[in-house]
Protein backbone atom coordinates (compact mmCIF):
# COMPACT_ATOMS: atom_id res chain seq x y z
CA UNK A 1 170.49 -12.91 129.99
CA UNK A 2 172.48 -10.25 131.07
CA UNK A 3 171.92 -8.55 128.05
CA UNK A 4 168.13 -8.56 128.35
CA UNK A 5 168.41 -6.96 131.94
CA UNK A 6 170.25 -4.28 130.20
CA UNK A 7 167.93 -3.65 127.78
CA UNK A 8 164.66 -3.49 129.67
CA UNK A 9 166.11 -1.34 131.98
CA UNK A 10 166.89 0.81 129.55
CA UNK A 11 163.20 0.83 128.08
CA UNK A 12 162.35 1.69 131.78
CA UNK A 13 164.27 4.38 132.39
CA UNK A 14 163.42 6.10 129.02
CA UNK A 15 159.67 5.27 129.40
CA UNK A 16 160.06 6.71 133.04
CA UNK A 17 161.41 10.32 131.76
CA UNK A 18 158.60 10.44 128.78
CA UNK A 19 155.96 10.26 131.77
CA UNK A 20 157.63 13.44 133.74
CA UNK A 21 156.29 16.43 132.97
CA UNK A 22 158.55 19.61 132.28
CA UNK A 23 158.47 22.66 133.07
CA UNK A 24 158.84 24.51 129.71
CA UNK A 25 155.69 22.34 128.35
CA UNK A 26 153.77 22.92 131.23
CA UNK A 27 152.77 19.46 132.02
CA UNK A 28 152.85 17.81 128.57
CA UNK A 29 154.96 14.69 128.25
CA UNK A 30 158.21 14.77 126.52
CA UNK A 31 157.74 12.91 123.12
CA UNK A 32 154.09 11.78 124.00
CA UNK A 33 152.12 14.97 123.48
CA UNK A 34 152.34 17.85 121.47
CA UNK A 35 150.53 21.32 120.64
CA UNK A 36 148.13 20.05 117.09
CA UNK A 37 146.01 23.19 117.20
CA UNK A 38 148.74 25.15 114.91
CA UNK A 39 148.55 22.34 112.70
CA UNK A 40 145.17 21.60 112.26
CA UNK A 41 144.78 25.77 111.73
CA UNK A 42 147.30 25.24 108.86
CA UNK A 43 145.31 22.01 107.67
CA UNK A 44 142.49 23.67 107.67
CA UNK A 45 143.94 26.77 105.95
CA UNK A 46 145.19 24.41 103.47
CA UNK A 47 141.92 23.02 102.84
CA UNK A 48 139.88 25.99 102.24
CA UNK A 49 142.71 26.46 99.79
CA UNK A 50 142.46 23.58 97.94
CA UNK A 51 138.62 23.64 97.84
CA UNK A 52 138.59 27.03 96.42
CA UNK A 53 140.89 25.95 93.99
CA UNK A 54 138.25 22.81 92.59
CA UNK A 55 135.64 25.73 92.59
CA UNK A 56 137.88 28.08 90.36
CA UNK A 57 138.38 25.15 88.05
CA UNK A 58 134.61 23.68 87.54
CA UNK A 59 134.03 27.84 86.92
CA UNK A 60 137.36 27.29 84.30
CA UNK A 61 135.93 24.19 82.70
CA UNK A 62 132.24 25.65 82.46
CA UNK A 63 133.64 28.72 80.78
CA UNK A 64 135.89 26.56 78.59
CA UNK A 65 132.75 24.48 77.44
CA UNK A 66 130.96 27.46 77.08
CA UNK A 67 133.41 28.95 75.15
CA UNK A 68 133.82 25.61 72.97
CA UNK A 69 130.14 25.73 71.69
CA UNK A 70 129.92 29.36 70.77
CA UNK A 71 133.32 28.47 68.80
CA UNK A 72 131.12 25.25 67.15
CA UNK A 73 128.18 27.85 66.41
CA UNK A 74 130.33 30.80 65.06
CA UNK A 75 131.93 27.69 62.66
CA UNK A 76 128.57 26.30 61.61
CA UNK A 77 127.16 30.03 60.79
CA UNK A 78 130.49 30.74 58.78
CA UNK A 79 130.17 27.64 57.08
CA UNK A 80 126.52 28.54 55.93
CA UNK A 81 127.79 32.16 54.79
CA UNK A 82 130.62 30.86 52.83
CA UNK A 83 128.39 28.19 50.73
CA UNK A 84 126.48 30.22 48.09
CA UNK A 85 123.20 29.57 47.99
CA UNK A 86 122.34 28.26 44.08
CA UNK A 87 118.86 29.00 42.73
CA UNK A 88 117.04 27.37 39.99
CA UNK A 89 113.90 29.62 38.08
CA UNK A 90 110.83 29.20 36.35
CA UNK A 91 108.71 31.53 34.48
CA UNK A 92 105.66 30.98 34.44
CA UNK A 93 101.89 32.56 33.33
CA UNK A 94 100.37 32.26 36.52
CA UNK A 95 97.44 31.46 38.53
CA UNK A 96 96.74 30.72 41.82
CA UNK A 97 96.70 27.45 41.29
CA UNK A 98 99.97 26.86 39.54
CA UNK A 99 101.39 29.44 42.18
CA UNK A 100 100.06 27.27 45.13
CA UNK A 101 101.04 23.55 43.41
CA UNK A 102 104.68 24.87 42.61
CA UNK A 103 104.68 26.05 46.46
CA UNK A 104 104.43 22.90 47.71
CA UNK A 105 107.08 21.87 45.36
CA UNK A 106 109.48 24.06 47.21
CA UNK A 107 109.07 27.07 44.95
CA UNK A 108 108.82 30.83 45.69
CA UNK A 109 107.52 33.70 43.81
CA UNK A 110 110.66 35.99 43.13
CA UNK A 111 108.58 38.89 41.58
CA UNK A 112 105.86 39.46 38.70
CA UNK A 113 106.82 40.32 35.30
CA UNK A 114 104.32 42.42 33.07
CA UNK A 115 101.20 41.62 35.29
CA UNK A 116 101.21 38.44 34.42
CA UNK A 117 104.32 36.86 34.22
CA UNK A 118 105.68 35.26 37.50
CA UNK A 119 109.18 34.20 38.39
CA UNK A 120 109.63 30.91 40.79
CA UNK A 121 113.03 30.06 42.23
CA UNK A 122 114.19 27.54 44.49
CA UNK A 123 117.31 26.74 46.02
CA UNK A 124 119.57 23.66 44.22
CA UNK A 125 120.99 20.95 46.32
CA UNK A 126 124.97 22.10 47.03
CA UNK A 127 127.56 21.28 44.42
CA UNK A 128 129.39 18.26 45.21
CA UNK A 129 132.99 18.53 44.42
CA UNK A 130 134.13 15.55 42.25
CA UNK A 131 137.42 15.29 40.79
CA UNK A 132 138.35 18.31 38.91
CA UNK A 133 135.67 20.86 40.40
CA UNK A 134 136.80 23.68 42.17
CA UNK A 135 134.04 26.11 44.07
């Protein structure tokens, strides 16, 4: 029991000194208040900080993406340069009937031979590379 006396004393006494003021804090308590405005200034520093950071990154990623499709385009156009393009002809005494049936058919007039003598091409379906074909 003796003990217990002891202790809540002790809890008094200490609980007793937090609630006198000092001098050098001008009136704050010792170990119950403190000065939070130079850490909320840093908080806040901090937090303008990190939120310009997330800005700076969705500008990053946009640019990456941006980036990534011209890379997709510049690939697909350098793809279509690389494949020749193979033509198949026909020669042809021509009218302007033949000429306009053989356009819907996908054909164009190339040039005219002798007055009367027309060339047709049109482009052939790309070579499909089976076993021993090399392009």
């Amino acid at each position: 029991m003796r003990k217990w006396v002891l202790v809540a004393a002790a809890v008094v006494i200490v609980l007793v000194v937090l609630a006198v003021p000092t001098r050098s804090q001008e009136g704050a308590r010792i170990g119950a208040m403190f000065d939070v405005s130079v850490l909320t200034k840093k908080l806040d520093s901090v937090t303008l900080a990190v939120k310009e950071l997330q800005k700076q990154n969705d500008e990053l990623k946009k640019t990456v993406e941006l980036g990534n499709a011209t890379l997709e385009i510049i690939a697909a156009g350098v793809g279509v340069i690389r494949t020749p393009i193979r033509w198949e002809y026909k020669f042809f005494r021509s009218s302007e009937k033949l000429a306009n049936s053989l356009g819907d058919e996908g054909w164009e007039i190339v040039t005219i031979y002798k007055e009367n003598w027309f060339v047709f091409r049109r482009p052939l379906p790309p070579k499909k590379q089976g076993a021993g074909e090399v392009e």
